[in-house]
PDB file of N, CA and C in Angstrom:
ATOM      1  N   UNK A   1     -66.839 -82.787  68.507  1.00  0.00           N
ATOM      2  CA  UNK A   1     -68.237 -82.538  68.179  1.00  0.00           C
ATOM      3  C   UNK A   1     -68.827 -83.778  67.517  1.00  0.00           C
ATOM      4  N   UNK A   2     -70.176 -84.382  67.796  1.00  0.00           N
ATOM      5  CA  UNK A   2     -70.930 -85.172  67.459  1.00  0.00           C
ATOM      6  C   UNK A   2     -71.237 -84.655  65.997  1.00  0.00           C
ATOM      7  N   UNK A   3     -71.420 -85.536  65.106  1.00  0.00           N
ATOM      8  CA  UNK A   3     -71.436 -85.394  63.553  1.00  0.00           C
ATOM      9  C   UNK A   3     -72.128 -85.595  62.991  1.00  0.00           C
ATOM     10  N   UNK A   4     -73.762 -85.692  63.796  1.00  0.00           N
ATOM     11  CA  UNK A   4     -74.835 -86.702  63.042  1.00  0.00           C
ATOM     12  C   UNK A   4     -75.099 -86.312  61.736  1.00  0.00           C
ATOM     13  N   UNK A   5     -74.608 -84.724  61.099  1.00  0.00           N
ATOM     14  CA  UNK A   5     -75.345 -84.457  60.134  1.00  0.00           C
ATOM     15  C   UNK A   5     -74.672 -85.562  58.717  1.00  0.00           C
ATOM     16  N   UNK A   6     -73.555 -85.770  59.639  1.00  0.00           N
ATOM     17  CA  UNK A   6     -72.717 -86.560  57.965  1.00  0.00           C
ATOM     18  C   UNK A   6     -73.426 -87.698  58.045  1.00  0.00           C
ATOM     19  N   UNK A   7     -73.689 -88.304  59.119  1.00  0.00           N
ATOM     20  CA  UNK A   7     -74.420 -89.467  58.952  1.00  0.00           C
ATOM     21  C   UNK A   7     -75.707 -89.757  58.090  1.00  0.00           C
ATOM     22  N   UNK A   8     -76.432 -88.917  58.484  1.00  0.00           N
ATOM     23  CA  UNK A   8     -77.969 -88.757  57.612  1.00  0.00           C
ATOM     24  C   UNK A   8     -77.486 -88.204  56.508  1.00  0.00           C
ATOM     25  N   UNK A   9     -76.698 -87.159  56.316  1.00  0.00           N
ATOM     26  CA  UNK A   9     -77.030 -85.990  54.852  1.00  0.00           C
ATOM     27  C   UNK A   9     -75.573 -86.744  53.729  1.00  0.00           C
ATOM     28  N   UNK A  10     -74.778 -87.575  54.258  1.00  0.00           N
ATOM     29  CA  UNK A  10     -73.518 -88.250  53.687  1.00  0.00           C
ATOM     30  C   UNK A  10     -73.083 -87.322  52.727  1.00  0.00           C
ATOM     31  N   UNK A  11     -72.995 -87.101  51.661  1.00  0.00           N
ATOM     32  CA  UNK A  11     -71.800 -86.432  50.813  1.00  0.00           C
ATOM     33  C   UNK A  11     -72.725 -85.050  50.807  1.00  0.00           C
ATOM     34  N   UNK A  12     -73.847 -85.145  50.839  1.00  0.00           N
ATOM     35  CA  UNK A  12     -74.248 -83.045  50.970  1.00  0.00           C
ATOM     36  C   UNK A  12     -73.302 -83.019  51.984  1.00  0.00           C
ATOM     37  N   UNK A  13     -73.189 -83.029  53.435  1.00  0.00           N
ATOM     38  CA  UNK A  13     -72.725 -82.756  54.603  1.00  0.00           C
ATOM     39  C   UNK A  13     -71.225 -82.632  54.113  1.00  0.00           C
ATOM     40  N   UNK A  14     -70.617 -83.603  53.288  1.00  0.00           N
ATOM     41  CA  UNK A  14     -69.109 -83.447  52.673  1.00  0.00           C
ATOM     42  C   UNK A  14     -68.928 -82.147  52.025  1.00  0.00           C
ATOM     43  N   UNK A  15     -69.992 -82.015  51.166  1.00  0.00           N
ATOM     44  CA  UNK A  15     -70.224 -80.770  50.358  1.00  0.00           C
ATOM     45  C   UNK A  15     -69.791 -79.618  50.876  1.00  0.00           C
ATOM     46  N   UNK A  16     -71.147 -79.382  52.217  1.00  0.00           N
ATOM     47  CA  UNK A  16     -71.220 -78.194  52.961  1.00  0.00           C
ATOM     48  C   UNK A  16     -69.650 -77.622  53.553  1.00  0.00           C
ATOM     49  N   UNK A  17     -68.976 -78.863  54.168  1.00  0.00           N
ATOM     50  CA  UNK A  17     -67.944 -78.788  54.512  1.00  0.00           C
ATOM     51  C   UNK A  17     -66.574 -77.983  53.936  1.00  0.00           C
ATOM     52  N   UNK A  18     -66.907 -78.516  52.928  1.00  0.00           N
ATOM     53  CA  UNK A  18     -65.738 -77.920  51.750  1.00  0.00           C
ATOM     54  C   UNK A  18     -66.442 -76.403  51.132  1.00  0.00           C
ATOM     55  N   UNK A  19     -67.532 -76.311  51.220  1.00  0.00           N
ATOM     56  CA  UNK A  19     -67.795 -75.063  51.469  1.00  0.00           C
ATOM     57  C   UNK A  19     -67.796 -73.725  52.007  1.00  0.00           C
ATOM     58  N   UNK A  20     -68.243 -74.485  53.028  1.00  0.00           N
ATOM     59  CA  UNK A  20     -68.111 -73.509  54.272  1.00  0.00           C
ATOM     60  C   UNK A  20     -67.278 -73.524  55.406  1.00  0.00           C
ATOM     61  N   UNK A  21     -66.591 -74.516  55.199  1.00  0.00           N
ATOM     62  CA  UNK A  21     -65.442 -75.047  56.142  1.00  0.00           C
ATOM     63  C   UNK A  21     -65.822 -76.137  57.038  1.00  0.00           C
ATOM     64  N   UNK A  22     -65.157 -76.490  58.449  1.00  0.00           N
ATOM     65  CA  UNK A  22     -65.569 -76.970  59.278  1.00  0.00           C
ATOM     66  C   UNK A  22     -66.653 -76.680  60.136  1.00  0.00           C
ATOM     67  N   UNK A  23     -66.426 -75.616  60.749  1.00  0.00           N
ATOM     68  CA  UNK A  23     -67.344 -75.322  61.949  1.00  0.00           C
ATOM     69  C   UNK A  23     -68.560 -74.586  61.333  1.00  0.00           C
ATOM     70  N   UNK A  24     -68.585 -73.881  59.963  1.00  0.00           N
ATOM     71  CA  UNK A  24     -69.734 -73.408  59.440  1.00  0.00           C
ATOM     72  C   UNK A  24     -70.243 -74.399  58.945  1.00  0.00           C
ATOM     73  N   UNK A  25     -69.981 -75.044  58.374  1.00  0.00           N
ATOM     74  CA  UNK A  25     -70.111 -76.599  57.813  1.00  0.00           C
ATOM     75  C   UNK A  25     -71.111 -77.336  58.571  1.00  0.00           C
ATOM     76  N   UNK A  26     -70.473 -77.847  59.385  1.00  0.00           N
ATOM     77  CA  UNK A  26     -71.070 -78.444  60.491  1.00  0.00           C
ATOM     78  C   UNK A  26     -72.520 -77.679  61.252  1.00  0.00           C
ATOM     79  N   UNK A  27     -72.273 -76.571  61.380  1.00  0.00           N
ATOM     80  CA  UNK A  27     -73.463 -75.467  61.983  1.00  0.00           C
ATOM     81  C   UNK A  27     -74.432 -75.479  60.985  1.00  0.00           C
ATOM     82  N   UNK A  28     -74.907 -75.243  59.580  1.00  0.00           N
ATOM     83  CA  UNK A  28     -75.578 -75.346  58.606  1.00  0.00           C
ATOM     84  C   UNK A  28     -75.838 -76.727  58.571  1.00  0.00           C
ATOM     85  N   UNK A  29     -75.155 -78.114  58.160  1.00  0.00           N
ATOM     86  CA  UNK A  29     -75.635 -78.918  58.194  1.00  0.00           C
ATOM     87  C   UNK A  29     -76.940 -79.665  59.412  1.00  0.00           C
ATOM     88  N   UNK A  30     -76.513 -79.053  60.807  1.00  0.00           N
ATOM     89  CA  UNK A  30     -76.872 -79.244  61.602  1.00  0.00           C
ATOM     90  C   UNK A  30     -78.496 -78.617  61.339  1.00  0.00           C
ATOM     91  N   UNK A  31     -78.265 -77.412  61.160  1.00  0.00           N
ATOM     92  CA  UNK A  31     -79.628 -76.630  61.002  1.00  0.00           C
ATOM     93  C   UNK A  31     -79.962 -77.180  60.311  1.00  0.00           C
ATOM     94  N   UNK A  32     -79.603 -77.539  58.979  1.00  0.00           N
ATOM     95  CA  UNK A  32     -80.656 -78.392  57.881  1.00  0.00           C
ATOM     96  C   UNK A  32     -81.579 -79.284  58.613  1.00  0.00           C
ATOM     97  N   UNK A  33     -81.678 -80.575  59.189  1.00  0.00           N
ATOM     98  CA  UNK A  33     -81.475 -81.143  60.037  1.00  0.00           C
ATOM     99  C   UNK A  33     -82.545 -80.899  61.443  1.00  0.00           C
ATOM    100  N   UNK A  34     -81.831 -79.707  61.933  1.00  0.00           N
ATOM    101  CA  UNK A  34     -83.255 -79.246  62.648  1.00  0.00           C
ATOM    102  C   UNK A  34     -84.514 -78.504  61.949  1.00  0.00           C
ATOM    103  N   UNK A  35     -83.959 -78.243  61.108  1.00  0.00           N
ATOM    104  CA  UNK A  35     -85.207 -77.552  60.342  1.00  0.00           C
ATOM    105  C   UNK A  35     -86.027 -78.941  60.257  1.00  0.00           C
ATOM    106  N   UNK A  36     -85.669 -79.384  59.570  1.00  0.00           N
ATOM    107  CA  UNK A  36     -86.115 -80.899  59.055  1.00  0.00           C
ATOM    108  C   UNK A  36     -87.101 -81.431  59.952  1.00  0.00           C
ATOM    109  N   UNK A  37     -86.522 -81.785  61.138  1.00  0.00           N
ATOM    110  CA  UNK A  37     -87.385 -81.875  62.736  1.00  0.00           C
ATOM    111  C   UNK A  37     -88.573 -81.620  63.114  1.00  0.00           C
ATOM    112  N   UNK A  38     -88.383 -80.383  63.045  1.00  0.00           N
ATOM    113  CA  UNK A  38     -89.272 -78.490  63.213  1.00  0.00           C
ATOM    114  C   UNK A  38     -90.247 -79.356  62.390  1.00  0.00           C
ATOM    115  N   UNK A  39     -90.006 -79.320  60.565  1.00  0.00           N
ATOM    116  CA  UNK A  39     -91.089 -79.539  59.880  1.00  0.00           C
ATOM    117  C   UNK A  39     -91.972 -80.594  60.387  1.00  0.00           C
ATOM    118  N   UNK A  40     -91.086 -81.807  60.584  1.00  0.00           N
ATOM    119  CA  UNK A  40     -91.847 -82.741  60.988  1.00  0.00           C
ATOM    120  C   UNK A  40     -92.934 -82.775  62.322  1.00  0.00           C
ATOM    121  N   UNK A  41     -92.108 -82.288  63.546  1.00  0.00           N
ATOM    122  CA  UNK A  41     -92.689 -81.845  64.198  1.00  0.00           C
ATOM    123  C   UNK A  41     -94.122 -81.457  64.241  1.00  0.00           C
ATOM    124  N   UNK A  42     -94.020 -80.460  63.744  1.00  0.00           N
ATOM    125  CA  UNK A  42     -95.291 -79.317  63.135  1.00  0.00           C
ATOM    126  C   UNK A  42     -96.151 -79.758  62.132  1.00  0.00           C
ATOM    127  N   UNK A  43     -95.498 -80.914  61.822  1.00  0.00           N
ATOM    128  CA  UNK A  43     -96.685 -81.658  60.558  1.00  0.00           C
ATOM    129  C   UNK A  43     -97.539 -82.729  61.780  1.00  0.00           C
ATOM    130  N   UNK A  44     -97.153 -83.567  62.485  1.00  0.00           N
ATOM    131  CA  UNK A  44     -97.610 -84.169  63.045  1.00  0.00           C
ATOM    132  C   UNK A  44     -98.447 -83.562  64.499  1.00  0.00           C
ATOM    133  N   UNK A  45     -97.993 -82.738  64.866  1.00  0.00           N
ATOM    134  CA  UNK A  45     -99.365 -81.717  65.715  1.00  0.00           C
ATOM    135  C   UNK A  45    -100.111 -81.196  64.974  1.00  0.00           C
ATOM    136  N   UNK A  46     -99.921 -80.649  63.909  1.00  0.00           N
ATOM    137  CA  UNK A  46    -101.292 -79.805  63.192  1.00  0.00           C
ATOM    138  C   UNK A  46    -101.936 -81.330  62.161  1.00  0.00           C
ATOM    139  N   UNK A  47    -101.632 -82.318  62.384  1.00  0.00           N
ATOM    140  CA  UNK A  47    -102.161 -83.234  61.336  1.00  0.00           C
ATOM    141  C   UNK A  47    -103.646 -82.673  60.869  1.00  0.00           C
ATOM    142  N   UNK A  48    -104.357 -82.878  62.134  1.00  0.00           N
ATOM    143  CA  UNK A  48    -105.602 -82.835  61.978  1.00  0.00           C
ATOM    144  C   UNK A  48    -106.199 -81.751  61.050  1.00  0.00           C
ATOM    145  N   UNK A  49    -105.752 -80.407  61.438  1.00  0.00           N
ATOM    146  CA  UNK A  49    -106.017 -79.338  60.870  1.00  0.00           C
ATOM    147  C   UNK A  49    -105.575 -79.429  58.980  1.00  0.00           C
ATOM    148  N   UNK A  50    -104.325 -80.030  58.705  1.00  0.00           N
ATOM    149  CA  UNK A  50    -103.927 -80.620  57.538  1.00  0.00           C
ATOM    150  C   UNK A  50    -104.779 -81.331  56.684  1.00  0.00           C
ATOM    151  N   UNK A  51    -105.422 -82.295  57.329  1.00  0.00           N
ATOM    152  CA  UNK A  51    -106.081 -83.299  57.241  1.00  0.00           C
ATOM    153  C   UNK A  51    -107.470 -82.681  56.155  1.00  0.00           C
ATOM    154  N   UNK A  52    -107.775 -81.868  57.246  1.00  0.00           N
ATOM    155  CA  UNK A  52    -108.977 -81.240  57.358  1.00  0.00           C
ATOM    156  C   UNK A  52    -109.081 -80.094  56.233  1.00  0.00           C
ATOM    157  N   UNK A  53    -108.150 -79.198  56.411  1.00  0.00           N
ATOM    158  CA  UNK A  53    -108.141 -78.066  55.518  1.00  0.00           C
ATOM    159  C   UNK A  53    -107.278 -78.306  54.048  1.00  0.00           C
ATOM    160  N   UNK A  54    -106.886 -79.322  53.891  1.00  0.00           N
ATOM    161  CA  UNK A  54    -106.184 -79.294  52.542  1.00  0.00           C
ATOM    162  C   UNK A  54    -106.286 -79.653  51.598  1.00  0.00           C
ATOM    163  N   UNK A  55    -107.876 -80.148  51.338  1.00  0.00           N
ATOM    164  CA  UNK A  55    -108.463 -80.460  50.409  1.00  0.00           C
ATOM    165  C   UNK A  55    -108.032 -81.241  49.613  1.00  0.00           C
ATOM    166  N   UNK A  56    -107.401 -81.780  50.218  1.00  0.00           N
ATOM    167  CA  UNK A  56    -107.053 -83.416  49.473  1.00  0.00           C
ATOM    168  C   UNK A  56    -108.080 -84.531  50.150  1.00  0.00           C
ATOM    169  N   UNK A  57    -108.583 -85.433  49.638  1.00  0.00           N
ATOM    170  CA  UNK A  57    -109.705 -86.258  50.086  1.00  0.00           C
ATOM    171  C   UNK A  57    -108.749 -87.705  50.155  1.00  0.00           C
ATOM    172  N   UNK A  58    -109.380 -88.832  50.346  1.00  0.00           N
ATOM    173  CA  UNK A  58    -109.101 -90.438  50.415  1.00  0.00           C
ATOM    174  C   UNK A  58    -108.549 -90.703  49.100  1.00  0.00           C
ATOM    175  N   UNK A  59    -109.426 -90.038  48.211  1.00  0.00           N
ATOM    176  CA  UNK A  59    -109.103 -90.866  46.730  1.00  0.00           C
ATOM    177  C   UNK A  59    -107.854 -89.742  45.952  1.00  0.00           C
ATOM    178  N   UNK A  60    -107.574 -88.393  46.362  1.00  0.00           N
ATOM    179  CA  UNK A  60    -106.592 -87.979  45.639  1.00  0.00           C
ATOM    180  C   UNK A  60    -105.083 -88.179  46.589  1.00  0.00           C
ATOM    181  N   UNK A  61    -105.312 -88.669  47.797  1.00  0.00           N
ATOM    182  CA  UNK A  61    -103.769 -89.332  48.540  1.00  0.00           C
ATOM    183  C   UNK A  61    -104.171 -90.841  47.898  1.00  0.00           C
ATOM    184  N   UNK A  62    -104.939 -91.575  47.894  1.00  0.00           N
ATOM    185  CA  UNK A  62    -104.647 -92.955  47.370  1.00  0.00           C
ATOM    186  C   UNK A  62    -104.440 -93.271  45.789  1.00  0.00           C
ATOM    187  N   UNK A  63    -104.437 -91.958  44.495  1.00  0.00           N
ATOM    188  CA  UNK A  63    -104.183 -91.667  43.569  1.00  0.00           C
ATOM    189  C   UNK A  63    -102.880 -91.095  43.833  1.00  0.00           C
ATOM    190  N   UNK A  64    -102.381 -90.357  44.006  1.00  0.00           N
ATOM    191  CA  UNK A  64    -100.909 -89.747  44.536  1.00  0.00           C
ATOM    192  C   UNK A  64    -100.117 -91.185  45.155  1.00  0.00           C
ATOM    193  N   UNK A  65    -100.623 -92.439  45.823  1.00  0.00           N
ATOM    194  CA  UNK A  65     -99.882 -93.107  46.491  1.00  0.00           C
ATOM    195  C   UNK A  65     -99.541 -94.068  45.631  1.00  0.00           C
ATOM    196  N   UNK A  66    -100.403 -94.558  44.431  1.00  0.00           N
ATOM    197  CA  UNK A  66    -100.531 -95.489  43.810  1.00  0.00           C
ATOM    198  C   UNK A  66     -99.695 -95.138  42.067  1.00  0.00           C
ATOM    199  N   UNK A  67     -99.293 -93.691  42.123  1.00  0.00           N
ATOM    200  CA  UNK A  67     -98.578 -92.769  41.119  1.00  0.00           C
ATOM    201  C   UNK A  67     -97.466 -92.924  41.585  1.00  0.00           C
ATOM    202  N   UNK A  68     -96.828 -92.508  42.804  1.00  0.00           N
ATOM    203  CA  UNK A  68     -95.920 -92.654  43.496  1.00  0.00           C
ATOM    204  C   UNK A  68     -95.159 -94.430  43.372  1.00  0.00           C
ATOM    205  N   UNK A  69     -95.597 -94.989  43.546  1.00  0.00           N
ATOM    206  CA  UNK A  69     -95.181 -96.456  44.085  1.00  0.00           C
ATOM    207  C   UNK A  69     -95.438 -97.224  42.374  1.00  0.00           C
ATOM    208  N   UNK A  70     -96.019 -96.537  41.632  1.00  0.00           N
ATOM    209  CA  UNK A  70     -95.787 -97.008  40.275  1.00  0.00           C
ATOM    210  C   UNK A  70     -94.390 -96.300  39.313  1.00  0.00           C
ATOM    211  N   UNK A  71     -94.427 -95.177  39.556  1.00  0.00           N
ATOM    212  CA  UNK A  71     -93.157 -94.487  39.363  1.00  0.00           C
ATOM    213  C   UNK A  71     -91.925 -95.274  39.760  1.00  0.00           C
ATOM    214  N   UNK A  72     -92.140 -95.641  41.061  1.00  0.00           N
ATOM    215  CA  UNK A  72     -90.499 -96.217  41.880  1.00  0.00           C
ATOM    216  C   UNK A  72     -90.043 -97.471  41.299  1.00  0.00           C
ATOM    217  N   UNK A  73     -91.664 -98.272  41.460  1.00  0.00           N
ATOM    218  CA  UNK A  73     -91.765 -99.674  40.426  1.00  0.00           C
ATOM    219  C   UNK A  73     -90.782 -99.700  39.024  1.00  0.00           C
ATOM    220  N   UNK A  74     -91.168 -98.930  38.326  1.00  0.00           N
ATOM    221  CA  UNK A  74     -90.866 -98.222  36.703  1.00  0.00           C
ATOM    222  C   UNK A  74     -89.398 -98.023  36.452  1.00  0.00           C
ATOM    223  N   UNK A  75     -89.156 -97.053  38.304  1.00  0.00           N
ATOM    224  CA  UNK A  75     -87.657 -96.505  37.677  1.00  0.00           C
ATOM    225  C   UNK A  75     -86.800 -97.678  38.129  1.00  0.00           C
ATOM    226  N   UNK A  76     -87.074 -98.374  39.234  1.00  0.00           N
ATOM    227  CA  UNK A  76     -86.321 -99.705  39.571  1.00  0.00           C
ATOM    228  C   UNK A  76     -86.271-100.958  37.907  1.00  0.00           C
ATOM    229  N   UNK A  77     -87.432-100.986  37.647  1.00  0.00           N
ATOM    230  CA  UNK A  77     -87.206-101.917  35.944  1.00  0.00           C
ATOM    231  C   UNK A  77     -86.736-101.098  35.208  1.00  0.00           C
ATOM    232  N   UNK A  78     -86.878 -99.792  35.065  1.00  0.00           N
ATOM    233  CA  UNK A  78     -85.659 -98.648  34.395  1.00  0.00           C
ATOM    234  C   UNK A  78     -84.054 -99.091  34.611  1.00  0.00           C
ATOM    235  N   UNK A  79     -83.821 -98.500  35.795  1.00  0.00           N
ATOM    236  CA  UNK A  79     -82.569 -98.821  35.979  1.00  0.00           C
ATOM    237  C   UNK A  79     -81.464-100.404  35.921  1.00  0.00           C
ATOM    238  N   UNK A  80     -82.482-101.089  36.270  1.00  0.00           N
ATOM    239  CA  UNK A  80     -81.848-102.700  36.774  1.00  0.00           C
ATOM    240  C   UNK A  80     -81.887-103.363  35.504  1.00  0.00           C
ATOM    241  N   UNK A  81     -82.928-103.569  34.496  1.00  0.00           N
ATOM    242  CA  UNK A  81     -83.515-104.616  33.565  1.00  0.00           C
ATOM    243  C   UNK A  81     -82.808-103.692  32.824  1.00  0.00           C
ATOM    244  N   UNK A  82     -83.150-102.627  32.311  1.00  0.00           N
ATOM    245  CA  UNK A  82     -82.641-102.165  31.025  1.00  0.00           C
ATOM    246  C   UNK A  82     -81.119-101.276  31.292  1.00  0.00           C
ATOM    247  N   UNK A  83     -80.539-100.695  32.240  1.00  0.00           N
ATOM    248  CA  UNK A  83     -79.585-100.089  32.493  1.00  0.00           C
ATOM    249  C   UNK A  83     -79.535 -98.716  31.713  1.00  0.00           C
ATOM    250  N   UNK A  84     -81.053 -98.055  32.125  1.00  0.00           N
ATOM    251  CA  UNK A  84     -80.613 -96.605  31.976  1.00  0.00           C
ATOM    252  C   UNK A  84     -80.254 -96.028  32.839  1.00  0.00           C
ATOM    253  N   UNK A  85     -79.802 -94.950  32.882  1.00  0.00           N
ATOM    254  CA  UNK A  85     -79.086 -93.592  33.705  1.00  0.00           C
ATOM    255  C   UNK A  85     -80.500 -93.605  34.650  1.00  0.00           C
ATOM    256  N   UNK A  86     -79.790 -92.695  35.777  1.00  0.00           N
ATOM    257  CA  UNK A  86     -81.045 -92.866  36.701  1.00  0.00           C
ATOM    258  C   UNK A  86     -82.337 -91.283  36.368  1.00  0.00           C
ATOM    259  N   UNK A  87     -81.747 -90.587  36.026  1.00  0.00           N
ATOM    260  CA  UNK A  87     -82.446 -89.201  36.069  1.00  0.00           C
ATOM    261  C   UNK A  87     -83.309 -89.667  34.492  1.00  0.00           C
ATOM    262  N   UNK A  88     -82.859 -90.161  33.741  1.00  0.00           N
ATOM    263  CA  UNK A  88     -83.882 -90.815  32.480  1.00  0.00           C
ATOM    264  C   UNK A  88     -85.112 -91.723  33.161  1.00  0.00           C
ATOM    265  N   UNK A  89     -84.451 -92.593  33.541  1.00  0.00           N
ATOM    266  CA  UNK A  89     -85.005 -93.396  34.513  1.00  0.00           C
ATOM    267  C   UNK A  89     -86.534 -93.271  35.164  1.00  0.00           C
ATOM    268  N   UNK A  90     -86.137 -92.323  35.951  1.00  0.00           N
ATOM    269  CA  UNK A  90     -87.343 -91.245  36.578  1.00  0.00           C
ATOM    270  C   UNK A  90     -88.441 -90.765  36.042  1.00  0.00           C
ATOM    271  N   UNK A  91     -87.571 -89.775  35.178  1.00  0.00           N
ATOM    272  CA  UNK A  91     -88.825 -89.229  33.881  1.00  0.00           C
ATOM    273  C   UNK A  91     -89.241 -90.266  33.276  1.00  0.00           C
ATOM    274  N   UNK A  92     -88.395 -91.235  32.582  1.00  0.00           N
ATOM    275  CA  UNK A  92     -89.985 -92.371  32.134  1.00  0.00           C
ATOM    276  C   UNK A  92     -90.663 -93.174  32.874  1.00  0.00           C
ATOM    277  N   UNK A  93     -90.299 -93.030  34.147  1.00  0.00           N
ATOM    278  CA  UNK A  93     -91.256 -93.933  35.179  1.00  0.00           C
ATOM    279  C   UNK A  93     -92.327 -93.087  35.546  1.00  0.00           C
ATOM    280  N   UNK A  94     -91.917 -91.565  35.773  1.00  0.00           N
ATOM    281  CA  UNK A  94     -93.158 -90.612  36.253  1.00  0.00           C
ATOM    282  C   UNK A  94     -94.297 -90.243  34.785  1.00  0.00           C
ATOM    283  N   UNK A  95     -93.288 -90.526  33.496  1.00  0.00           N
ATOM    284  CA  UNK A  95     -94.187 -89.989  32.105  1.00  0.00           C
ATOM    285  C   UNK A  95     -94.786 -91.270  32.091  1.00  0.00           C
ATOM    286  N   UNK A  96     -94.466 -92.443  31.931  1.00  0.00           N
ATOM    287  CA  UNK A  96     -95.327 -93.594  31.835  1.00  0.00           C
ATOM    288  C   UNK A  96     -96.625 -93.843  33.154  1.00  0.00           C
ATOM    289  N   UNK A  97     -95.860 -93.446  33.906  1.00  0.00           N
ATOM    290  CA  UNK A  97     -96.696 -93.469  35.228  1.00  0.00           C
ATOM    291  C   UNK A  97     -98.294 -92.263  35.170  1.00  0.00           C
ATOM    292  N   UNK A  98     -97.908 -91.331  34.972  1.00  0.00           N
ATOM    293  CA  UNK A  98     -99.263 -90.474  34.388  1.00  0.00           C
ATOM    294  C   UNK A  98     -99.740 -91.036  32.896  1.00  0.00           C
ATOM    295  N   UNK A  99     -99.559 -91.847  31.548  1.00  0.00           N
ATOM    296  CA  UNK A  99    -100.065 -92.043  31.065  1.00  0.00           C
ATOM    297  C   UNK A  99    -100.839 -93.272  31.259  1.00  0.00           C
ATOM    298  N   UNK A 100    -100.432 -94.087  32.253  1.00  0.00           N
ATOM    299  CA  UNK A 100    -101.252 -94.950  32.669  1.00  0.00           C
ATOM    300  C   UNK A 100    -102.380 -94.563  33.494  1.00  0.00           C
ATOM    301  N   UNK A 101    -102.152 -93.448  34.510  1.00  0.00           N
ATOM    302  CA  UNK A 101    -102.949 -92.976  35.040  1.00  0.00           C
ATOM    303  C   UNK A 101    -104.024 -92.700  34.252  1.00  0.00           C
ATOM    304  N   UNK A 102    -103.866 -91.511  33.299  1.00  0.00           N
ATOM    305  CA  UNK A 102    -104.702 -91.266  32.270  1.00  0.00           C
ATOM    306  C   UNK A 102    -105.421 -91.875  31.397  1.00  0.00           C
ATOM    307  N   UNK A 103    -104.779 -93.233  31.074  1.00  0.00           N
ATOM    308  CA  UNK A 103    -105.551 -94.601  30.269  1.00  0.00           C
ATOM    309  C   UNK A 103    -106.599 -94.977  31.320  1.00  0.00           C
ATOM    310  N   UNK A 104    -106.424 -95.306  32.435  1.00  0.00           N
ATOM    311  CA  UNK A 104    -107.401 -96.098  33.003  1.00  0.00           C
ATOM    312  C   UNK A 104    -108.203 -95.227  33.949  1.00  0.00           C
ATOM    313  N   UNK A 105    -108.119 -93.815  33.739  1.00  0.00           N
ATOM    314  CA  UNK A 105    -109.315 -92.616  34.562  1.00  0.00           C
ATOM    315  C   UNK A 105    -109.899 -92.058  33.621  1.00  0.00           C
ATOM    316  N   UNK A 106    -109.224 -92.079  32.466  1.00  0.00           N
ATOM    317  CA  UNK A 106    -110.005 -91.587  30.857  1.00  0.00           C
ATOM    318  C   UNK A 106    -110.796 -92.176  30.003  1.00  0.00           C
ATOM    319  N   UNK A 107    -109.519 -93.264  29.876  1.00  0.00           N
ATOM    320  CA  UNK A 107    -110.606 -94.551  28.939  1.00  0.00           C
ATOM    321  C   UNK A 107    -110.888 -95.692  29.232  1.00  0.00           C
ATOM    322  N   UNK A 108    -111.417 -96.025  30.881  1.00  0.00           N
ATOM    323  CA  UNK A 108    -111.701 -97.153  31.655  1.00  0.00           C
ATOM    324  C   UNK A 108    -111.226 -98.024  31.126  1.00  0.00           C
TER     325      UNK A 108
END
């Protein structure tokens, strides 16, 4: 049997394994996987409708994108420069990351 799920999912897929055995293992991982697909799938035909109905505008995905990519910024000088743990890491990249947000949408 072809194994792609260990490839993409690497030690979950180890996980599942020792879980559920081999062949359940493998069958669940797999589904993960297609589910995964499915979602994607279905995100990219209904874009439009997404787009449209979800009331997110230009400026709250380019606020979300610019939160996002300041966070990653944060936890990368988190982790590398100072050598914290990574899950610390995170939280002060996402807590610093909204108080900056908040400095410069609050108090220009």
């Amino acid at each position: 049997m072809v194994n792609i799920a260990s490839t993409i999912l690497a030690g979950f897929q180890d996980d599942l394994v020792v879980l559920f055995g081999e062949t359940l293992g493998w069958i669940v991982g797999h589904s993960i996987l297609a589910a995964a697909l499915a979602t994607i799938v279905l995100g990219i035909k209904e874009r439009d409708h997404i787009i449209q109905r979800s009331g997110f505008g230009k400026n709250e995905i380019l606020d979300l994108g610019v939160f996002l990519l300041l966070t990653l910024s944060l936890f990368y000088i988190y982790t590398n420069t100072f050598n914290f743990e990574s899950v610390a890491s995170l939280a002060l990249g996402a807590t610093s990351s909204l108080s900056i947000r908040w400095m410069v949408t609050v108090l220009g």
